[in-house]
N, C-alpha and C. Protein backbone atom coordinates (compact mmCIF):
# COMPACT_ATOMS: atom_id res chain seq x y z
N UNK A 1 59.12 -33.70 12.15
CA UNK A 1 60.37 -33.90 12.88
C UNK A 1 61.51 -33.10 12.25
N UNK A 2 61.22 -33.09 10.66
CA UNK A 2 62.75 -32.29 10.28
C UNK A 2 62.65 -31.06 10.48
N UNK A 3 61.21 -30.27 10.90
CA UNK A 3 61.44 -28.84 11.00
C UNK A 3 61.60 -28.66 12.48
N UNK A 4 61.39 -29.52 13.16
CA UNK A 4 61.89 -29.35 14.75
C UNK A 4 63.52 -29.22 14.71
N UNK A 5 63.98 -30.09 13.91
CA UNK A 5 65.61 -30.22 13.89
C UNK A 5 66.16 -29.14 13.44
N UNK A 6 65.24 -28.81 12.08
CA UNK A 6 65.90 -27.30 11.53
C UNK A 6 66.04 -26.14 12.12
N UNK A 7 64.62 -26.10 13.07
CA UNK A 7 64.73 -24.64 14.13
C UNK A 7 65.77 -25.15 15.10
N UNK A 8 66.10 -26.42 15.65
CA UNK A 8 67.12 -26.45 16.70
C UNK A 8 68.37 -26.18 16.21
N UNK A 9 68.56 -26.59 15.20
CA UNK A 9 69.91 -26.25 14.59
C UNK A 9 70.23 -24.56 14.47
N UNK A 10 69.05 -23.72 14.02
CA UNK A 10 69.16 -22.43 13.77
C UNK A 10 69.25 -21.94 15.39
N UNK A 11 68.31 -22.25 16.16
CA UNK A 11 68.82 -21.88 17.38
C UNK A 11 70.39 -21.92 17.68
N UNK A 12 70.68 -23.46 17.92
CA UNK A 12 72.28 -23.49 18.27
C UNK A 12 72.88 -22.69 17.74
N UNK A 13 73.28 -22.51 16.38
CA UNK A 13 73.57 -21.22 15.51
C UNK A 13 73.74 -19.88 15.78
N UNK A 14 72.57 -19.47 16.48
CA UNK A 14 72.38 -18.41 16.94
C UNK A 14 72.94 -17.96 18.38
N UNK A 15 72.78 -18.90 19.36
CA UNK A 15 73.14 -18.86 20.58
C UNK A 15 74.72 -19.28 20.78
N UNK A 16 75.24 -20.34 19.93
CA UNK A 16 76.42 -20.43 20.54
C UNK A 16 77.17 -20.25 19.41
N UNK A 17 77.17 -19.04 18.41
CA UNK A 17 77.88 -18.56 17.57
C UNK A 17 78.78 -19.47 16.69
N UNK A 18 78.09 -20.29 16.30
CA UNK A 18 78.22 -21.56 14.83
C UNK A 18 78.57 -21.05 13.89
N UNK A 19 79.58 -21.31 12.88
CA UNK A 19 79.23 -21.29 11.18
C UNK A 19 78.02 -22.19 11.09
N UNK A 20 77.13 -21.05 10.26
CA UNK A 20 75.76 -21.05 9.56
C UNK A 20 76.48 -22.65 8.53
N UNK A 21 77.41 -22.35 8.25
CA UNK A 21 77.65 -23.67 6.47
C UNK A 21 77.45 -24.57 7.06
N UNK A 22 78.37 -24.77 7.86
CA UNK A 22 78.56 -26.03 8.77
C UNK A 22 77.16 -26.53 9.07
N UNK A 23 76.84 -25.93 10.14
CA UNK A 23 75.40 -26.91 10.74
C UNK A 23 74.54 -26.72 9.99
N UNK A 24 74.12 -26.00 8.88
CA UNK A 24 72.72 -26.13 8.36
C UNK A 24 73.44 -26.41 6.77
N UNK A 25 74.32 -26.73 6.72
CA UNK A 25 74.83 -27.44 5.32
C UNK A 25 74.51 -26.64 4.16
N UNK A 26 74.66 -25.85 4.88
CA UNK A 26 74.75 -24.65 3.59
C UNK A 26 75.77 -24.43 2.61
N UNK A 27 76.20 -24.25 1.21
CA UNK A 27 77.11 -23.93 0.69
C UNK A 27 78.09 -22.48 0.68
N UNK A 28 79.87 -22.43 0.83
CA UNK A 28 80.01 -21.40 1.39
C UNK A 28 80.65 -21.21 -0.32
N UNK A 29 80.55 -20.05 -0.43
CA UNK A 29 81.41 -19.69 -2.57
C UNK A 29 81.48 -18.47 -2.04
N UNK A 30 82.95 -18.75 -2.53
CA UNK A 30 83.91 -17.65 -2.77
C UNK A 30 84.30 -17.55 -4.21
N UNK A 31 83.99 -16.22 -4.64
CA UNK A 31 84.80 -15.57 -5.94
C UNK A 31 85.66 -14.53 -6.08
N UNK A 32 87.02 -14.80 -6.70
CA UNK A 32 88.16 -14.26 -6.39
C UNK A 32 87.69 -12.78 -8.09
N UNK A 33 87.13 -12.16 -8.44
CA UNK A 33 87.17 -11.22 -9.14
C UNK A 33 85.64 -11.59 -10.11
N UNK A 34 86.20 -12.02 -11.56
CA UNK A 34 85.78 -12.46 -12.23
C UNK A 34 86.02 -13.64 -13.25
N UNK A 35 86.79 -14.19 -12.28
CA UNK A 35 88.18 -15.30 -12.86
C UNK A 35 88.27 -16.24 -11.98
N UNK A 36 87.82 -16.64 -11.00
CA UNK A 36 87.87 -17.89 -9.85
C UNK A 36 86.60 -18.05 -8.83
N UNK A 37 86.19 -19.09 -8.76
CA UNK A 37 85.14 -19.42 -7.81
C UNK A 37 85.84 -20.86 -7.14
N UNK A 38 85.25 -20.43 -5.98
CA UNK A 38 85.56 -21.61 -4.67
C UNK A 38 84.54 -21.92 -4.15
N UNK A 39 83.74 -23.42 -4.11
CA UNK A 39 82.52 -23.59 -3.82
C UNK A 39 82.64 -24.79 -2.77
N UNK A 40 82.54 -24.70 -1.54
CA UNK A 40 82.77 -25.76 -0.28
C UNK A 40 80.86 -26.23 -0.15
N UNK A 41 81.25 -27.37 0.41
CA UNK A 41 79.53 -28.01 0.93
C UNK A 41 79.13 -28.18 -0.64
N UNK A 42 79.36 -28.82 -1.46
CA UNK A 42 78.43 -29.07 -2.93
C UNK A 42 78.59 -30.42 -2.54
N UNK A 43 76.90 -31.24 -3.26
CA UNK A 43 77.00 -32.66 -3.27
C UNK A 43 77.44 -33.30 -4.42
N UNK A 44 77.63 -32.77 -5.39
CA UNK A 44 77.83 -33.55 -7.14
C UNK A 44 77.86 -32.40 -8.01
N UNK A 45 78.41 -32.98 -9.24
CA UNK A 45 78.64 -32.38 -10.56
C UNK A 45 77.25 -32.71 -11.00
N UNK A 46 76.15 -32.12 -11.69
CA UNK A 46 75.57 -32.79 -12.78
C UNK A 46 76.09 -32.47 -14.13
N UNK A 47 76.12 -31.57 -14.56
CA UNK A 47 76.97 -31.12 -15.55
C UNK A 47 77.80 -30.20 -15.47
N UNK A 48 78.69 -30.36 -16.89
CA UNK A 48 79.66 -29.41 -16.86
C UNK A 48 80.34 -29.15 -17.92
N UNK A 49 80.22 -28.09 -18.90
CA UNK A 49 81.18 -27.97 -19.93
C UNK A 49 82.27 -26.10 -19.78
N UNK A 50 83.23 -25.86 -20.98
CA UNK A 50 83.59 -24.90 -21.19
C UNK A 50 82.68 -23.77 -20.45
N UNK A 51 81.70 -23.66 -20.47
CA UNK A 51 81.15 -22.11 -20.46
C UNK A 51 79.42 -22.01 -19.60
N UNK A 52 79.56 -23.73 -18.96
CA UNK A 52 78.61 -24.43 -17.56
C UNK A 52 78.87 -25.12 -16.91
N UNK A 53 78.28 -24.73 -15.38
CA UNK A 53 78.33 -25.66 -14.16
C UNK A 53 77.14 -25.28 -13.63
N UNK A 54 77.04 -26.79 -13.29
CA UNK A 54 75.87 -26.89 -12.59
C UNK A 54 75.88 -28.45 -11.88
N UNK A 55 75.50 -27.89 -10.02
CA UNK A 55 76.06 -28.71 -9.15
C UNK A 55 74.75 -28.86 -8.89
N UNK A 56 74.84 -29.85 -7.53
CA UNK A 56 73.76 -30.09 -6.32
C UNK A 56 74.63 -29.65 -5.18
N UNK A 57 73.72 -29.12 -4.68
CA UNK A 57 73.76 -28.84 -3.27
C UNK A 57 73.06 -29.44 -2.67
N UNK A 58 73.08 -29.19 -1.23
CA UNK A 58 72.29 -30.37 -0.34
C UNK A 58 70.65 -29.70 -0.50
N UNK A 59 70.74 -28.69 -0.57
CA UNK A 59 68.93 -28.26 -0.65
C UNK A 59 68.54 -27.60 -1.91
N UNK A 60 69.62 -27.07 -2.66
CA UNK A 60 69.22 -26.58 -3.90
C UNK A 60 70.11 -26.88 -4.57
N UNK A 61 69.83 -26.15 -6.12
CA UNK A 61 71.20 -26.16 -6.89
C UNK A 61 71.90 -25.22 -7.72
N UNK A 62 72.80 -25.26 -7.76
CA UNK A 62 73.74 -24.01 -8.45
C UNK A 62 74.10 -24.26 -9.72
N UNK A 63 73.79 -22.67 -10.47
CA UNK A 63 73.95 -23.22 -12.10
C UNK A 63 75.12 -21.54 -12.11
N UNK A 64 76.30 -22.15 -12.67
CA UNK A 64 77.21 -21.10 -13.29
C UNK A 64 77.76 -21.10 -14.73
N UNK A 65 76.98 -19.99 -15.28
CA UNK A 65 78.10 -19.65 -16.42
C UNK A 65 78.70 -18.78 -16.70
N UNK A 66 79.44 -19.31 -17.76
CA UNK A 66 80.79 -18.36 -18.39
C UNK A 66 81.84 -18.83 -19.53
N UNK A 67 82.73 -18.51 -19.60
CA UNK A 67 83.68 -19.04 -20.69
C UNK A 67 85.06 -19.56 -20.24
N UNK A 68 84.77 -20.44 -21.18
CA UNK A 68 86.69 -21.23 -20.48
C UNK A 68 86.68 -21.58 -19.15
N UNK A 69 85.80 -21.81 -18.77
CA UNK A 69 85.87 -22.44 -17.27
C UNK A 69 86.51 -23.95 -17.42
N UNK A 70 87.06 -24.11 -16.27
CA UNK A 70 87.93 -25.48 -16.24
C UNK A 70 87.68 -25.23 -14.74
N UNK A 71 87.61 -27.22 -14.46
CA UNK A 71 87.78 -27.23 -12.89
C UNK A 71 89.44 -27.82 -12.56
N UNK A 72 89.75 -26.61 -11.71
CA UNK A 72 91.33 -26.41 -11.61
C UNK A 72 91.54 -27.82 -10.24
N UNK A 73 90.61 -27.88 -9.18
CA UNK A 73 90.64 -28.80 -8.17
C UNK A 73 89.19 -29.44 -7.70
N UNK A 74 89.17 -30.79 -7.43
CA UNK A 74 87.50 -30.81 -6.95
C UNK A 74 87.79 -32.33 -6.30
N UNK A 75 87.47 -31.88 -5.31
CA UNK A 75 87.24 -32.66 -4.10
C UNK A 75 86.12 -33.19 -3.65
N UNK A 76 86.07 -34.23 -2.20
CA UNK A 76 84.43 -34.82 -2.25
C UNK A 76 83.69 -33.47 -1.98
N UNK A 77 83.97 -32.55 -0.85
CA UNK A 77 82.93 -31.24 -0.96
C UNK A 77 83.31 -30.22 -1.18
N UNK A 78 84.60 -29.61 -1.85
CA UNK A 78 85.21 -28.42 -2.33
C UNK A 78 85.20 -28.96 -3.80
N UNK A 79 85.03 -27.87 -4.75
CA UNK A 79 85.40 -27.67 -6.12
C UNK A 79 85.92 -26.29 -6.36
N UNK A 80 86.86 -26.00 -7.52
CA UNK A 80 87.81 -24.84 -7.64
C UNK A 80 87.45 -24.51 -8.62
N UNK A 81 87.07 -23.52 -9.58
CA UNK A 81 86.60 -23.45 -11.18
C UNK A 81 87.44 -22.33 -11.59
N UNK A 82 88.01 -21.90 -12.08
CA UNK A 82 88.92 -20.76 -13.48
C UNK A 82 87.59 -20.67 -13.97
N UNK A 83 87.98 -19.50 -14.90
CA UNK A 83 87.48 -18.89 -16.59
C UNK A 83 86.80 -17.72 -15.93
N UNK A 84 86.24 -17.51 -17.05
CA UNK A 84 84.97 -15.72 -17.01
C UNK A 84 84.21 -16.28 -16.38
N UNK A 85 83.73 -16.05 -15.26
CA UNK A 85 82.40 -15.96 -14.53
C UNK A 85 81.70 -15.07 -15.09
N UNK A 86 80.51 -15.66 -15.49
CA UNK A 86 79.49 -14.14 -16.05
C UNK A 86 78.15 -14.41 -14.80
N UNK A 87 77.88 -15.30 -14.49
CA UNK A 87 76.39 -15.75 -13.94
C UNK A 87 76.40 -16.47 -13.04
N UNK A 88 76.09 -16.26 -11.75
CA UNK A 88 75.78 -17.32 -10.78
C UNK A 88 74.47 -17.29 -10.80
N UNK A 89 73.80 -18.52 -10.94
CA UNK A 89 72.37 -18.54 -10.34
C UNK A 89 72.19 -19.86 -9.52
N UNK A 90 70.74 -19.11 -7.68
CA UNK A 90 70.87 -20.83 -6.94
C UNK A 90 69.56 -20.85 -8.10
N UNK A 91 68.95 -22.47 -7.39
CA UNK A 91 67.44 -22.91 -7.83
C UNK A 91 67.03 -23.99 -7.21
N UNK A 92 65.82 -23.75 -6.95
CA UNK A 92 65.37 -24.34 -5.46
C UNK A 92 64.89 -25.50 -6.67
């Protein structure tokens, strides 16, 4: 049943010109250089220090490092992060 839902969703998507984030709950990240990330659609913090993050997403998860990172804003599904970005990695 959930892969019937998943192709219908990708259909709708396709046909009536959807944001992809939105209906298939995808995460949307934006990085402003090497100094700001904007990450919409995340489900939780699991950890987090100075120079790591690492979230859940709804199907995978995101691990970022760097230095001096601070979370500047974080909301139930937006988070804002400062510092050196050196590394984004997803992981299924």
């Amino acid at each position: 049943m959930k892969k019937v839902r998943q192709r219908f969703k990708k259909m709708l998507v396709n046909k009536l010109d959807l944001p992809k984030d939105v209906i298939l709950d995808l995460p949307r990240i934006t990085t402003i250089g090497f100094y700001q990330i904007y990450i919409e659609n995340y489900k939780n913090v699991i950890q987090f220090t100075d120079q790591f993050l690492h979230l859940k997403l709804a199907k995978q998860q995101l691990k970022i490092f760097g230095e001096d990172l601070v979370i500047r804003a974080i909301l139930p599904d937006e988070i804002f992060i400062e510092g050196v970005i050196r590394e984004i990695h997803y992981l299924d």
